[in-house]
Protein backbone atom coordinates (compact mmCIF):
# COMPACT_ATOMS: atom_id res chain seq x y z
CA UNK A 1 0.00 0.00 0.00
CA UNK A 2 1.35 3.64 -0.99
CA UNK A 3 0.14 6.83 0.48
CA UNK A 4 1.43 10.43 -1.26
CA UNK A 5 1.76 13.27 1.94
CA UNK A 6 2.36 16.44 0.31
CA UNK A 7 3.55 19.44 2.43
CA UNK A 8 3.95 22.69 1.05
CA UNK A 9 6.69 24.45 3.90
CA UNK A 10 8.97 21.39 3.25
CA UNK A 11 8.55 20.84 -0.52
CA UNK A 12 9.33 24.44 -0.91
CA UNK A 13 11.50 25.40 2.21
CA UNK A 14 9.29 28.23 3.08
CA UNK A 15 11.08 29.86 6.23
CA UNK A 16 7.74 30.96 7.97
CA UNK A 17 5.55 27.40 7.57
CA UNK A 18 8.68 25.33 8.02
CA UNK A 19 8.36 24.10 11.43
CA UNK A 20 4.80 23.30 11.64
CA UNK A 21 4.78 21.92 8.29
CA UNK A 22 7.74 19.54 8.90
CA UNK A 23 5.73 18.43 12.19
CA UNK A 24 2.33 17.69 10.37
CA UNK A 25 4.23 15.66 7.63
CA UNK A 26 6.55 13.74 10.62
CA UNK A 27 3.79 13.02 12.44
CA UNK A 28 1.37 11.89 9.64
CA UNK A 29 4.45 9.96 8.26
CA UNK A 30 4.47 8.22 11.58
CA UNK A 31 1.05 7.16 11.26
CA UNK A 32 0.94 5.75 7.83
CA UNK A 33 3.96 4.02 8.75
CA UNK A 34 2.25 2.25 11.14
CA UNK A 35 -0.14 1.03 9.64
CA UNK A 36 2.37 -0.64 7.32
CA UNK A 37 1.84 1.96 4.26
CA UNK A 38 4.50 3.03 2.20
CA UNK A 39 4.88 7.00 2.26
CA UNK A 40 5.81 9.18 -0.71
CA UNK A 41 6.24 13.16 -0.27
CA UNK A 42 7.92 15.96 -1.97
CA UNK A 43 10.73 17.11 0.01
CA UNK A 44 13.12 20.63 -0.48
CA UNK A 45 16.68 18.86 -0.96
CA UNK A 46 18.31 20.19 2.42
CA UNK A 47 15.64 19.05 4.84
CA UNK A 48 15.80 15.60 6.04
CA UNK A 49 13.09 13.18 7.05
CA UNK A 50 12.77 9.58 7.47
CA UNK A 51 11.00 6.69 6.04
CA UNK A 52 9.78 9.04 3.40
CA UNK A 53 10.57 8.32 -0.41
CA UNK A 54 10.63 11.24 -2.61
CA UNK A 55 9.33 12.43 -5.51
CA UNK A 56 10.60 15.79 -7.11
CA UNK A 57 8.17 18.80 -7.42
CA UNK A 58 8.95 22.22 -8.25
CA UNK A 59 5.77 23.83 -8.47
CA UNK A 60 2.41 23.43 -7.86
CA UNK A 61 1.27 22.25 -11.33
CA UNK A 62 4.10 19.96 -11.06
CA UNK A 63 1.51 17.70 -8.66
CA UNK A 64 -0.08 16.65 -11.93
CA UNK A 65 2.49 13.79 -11.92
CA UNK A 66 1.37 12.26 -8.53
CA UNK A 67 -1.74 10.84 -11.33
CA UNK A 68 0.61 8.49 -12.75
CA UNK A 69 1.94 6.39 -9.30
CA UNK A 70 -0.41 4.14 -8.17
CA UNK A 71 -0.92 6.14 -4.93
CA UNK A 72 -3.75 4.86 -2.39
CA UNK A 73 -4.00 7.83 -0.76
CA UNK A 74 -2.92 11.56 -1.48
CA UNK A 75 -3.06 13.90 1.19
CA UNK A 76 -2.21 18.05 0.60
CA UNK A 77 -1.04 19.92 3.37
CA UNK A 78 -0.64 24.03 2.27
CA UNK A 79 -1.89 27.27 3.10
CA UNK A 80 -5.33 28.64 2.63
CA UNK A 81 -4.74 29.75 -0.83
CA UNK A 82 -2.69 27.21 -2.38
CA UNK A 83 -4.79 24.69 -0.48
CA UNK A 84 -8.00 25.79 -2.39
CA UNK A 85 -5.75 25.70 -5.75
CA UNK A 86 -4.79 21.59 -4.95
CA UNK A 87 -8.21 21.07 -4.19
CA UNK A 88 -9.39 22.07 -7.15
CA UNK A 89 -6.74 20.51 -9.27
CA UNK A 90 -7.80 17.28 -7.43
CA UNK A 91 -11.44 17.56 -7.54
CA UNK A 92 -12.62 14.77 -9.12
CA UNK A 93 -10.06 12.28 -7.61
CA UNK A 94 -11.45 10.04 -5.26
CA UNK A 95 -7.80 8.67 -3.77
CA UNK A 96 -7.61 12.31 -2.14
CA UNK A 97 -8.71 12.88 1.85
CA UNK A 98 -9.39 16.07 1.52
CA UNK A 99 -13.26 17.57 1.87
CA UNK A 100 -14.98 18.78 -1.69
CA UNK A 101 -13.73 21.49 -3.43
CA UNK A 102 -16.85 23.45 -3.49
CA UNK A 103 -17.48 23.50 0.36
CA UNK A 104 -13.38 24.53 1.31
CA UNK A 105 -14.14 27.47 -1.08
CA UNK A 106 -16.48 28.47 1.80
CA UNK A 107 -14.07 27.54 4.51
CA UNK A 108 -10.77 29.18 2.89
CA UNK A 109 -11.80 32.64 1.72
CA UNK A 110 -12.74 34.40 5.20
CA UNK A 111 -15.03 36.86 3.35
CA UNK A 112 -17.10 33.84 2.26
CA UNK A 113 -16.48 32.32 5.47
CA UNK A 114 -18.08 35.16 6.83
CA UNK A 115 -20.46 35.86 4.91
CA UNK A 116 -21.83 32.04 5.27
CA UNK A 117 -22.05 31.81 8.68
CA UNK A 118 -22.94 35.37 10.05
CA UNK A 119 -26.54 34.71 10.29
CA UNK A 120 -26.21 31.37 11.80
CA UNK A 121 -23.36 31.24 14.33
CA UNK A 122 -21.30 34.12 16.67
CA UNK A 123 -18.81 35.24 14.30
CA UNK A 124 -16.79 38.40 14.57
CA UNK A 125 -18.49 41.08 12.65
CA UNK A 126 -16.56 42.91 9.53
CA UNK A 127 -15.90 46.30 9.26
CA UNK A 128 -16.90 48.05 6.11
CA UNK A 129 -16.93 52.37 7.36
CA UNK A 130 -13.05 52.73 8.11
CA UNK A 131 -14.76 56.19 9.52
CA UNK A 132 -14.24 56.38 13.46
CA UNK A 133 -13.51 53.01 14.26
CA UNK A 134 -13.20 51.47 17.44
CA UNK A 135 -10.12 49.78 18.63
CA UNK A 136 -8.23 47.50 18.90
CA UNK A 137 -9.62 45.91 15.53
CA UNK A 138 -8.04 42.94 13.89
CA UNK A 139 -7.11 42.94 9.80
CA UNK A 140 -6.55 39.68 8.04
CA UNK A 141 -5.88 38.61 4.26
CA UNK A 142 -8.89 36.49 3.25
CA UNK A 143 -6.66 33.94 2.34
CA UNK A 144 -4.15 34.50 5.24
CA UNK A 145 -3.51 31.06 7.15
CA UNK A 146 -2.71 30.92 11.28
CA UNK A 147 -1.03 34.42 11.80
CA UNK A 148 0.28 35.09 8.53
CA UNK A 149 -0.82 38.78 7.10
CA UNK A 150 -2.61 39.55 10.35
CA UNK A 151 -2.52 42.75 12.08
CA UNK A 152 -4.10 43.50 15.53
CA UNK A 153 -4.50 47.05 15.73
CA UNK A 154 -4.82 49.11 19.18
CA UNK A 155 -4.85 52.99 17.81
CA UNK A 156 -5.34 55.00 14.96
CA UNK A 157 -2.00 55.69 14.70
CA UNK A 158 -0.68 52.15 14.28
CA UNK A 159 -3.78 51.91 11.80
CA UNK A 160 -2.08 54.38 9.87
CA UNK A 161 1.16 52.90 9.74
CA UNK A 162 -0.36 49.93 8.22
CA UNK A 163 -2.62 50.68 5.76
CA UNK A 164 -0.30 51.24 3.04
CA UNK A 165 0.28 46.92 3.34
CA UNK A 166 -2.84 46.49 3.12
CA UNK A 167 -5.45 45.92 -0.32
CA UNK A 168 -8.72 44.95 -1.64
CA UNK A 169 -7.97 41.53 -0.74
CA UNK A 170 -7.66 42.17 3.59
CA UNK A 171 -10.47 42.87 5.82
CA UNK A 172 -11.37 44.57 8.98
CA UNK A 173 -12.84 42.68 11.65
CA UNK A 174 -14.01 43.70 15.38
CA UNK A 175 -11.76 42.28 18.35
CA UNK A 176 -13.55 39.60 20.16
CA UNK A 177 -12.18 39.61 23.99
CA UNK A 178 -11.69 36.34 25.38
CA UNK A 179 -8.99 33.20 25.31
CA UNK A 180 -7.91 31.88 21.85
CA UNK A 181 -9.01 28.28 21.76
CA UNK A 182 -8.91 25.55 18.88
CA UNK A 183 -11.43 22.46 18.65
CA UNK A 184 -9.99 19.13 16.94
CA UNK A 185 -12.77 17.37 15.06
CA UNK A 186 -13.12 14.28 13.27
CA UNK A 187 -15.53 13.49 10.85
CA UNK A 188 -17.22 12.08 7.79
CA UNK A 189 -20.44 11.96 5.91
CA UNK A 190 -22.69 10.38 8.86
CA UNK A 191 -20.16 11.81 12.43
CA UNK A 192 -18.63 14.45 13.20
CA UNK A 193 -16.66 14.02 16.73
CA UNK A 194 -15.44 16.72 18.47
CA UNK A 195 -11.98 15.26 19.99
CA UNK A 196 -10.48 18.19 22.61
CA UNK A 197 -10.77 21.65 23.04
CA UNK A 198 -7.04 23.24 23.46
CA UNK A 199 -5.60 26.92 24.59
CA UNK A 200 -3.83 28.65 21.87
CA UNK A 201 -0.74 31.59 23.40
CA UNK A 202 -0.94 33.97 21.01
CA UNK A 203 1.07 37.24 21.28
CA UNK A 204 -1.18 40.05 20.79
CA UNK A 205 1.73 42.66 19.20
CA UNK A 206 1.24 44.36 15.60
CA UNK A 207 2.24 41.32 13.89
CA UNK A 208 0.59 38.67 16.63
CA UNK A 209 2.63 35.54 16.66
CA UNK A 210 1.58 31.80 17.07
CA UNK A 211 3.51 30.20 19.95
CA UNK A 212 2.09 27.25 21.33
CA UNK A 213 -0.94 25.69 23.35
CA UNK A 214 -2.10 23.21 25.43
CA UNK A 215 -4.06 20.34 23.99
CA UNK A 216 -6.92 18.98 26.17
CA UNK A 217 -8.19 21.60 28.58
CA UNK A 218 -11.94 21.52 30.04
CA UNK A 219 -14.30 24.93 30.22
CA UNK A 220 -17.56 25.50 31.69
CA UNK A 221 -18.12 25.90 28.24
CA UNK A 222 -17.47 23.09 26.85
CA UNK A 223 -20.40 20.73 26.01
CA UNK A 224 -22.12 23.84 24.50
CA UNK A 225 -19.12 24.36 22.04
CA UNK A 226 -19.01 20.74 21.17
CA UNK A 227 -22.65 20.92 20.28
CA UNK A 228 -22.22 24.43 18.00
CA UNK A 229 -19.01 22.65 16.68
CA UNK A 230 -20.80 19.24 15.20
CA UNK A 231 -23.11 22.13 13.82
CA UNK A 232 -21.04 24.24 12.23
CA UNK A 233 -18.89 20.78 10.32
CA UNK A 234 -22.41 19.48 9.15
CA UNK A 235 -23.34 23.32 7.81
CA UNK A 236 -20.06 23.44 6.10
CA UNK A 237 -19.59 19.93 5.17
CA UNK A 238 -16.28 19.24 6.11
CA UNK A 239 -14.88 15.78 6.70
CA UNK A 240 -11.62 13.91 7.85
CA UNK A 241 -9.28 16.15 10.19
CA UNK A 242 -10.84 19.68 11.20
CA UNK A 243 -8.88 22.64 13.26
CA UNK A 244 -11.77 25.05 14.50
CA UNK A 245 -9.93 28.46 16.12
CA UNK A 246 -12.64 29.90 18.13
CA UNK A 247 -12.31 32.92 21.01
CA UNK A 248 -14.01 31.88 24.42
CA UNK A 249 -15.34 34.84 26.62
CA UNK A 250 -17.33 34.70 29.90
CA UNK A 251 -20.62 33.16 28.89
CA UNK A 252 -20.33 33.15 24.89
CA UNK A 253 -17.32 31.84 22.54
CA UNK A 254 -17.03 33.21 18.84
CA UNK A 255 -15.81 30.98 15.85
CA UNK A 256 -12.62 33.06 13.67
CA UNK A 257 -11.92 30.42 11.49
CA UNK A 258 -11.90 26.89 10.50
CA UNK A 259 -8.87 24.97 9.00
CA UNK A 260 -9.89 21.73 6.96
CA UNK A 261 -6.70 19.45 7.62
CA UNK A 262 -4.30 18.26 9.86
CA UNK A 263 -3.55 21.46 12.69
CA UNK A 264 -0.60 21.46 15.44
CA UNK A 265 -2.35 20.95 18.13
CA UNK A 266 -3.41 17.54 16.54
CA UNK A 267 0.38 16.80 16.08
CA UNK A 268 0.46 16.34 20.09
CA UNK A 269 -2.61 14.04 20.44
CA UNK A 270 -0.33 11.19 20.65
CA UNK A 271 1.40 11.98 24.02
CA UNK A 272 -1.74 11.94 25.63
CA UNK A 273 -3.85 9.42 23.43
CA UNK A 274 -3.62 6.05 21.19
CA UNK A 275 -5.06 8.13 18.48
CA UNK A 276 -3.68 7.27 15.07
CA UNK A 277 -4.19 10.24 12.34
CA UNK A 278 -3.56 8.02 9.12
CA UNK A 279 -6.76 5.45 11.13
CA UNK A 280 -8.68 8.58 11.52
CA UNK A 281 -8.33 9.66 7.86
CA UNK A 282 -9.15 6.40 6.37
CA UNK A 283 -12.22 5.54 8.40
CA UNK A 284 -13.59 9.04 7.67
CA UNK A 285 -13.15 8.13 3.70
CA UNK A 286 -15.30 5.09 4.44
CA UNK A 287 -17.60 6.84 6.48
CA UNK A 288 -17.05 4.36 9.30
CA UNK A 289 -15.79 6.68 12.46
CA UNK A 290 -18.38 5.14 14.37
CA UNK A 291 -16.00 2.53 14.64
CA UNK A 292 -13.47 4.63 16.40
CA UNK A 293 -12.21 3.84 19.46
CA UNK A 294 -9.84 6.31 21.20
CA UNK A 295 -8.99 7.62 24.93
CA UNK A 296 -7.30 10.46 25.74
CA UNK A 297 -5.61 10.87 29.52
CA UNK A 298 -4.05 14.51 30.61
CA UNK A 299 -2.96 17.11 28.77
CA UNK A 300 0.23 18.34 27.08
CA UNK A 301 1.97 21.78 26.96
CA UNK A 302 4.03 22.53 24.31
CA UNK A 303 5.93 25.65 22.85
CA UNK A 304 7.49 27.16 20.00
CA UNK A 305 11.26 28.14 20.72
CA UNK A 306 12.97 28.94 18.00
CA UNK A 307 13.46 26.26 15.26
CA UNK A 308 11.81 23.92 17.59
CA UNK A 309 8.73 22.74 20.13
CA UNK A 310 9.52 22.06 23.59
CA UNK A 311 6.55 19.74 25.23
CA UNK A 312 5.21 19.04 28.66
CA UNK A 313 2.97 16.52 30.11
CA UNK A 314 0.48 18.13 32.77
């Protein structure tokens, strides 16, 4: 059996992906591996991983020629934008775990993320009158992915000194107070199960910066969320591994954004669980994850220093 794991931050070395990216592939590697799968990825020459044979790609369109192995499996790993441009290359392949085309392009673009769910779930409102607003606001690319082109503005003045970065193609949305939180779901056609809600530490600065979490926390919250959450997949239509980034305040939580593959905090499941990603992704494409069994016991800290995660069991 062959599986194809393509990564974009490794295939390409890009600098600002690259240590996330290399973690998602590592760990999905891992799983596949496992389960006694030969694994395939496209891999930038000076970064080295294991157990992984590799197949040269030097652009996007260059994926064409995963059509001609007799791959399985194929599994994309990107950014927003670039994920919605595999997607739809792939569309009509049914060897890819990745949800339809048509329902990421309402899951990708945050305008028609917004847009979709702003009558049917708390989402943060956007800002069309730039007159007089309120601060701090936050401004995002529609296609920007974790804190990539994302701005969280406290004053007019560091409004100002922005604006000239920013286009047609960004958009102003109000500040939600509260704690950054993430929701890992599974699912397929007939489930979607809500695994663990995790803390996100975020540095609020200009440029806000992604630095770590904990994975498995409880809330007073909680059962509420997971109830909105199985909601929100079915709306949208998502299946195998789902990131939802939400903000929890006092009595009410707001959902920012979703991400419709494998997320970091997922990466850590396996200190604390007997969870197995490449299981997960393969019962979703039958539509059997009422078969899976899984416990999870504790919860795990970890940190982005430098060029690497540091990790704690609590």
């Amino acid at each position: 059996m062959k599986v194809y794991i393509f990564e974009y931050a490794t295939c390409f070395n890009i600098r600002e992906f690259l240590l996330e990216g290399k973690l998602m592939l590592e760990t999905l590697v891992e799983d596949f591996k496992k389960l006694g799968f030969d694994v395939y990825s496209s891999i930038y020459k000076k970064i080295k991983l294991k157990h992984v044979k590799n197949i040269e790609i030097t652009n996007l369109n260059d994926l064409y020629k995963i059509r001609s192995y007799d791959f399985e499996y194929l599994i994309f790993i990107a950014p927003n934008r670039e994920l919605l441009e595999i997607a739809k290359m792939f569309k009509n392949d049914d060897h890819v775990l990745l949800s339809d085309y048509k329902n990421l392009e309402f899951v990708l673009d945050k305008i028609y993320f917004y847009h979709k769910l702003k009558d049917k779930f708390n989402v943060p409102e956007i800002i069309k009158n730039e007159e007089n607003l309120s601060y701090p606001i936050v401004i995002k690319h529609r296609y920007g992915t974790g804190c990539e082109d994302l701005f969280f503005v406290r004053s007019r003045e560091e409004y100002l000194k922005i604006k000239k970065q920013i286009n047609e193609d960004y958009i102003l949305q109000e500040y939600v107070d509260g704690v950054p939180a993430s929701i890992i779901v599974f699912a397929d056609d007939n489930n979607v199960i809500p695994i663990c809600l995790n803390l996100q530490i975020i540095s609020y600065s200009l440029k806000p910066k992604y630095l770590g979490g904990i994975v498995n926390v409880d809330h007073k919250l909680k059962e509420k969320i997971y109830e909105e959450v199985k909601k929100l997949v079915r709306f949208l239509k998502l299946k195998f591994l789902v990131g939802i980034d939400l903000v929890i305040g006092k009595d009410s939580f707001y959902f920012i954004e979703v991400n419709p593959r494998i997320t970091t905090s997922m990466c850590f499941l396996k200190y604390i669980s007997n969870i197995n990603l490449a299981e997960v992704l393969i019962l979703s494409k039958n539509s059997r994850l009422d078969k899976l069994s899984f416990k999870i016991e504790g919860k795990i800290f970890f940190l982005k220093i430098f060029d690497r995660f540091i990790k704690f069991l609590l």
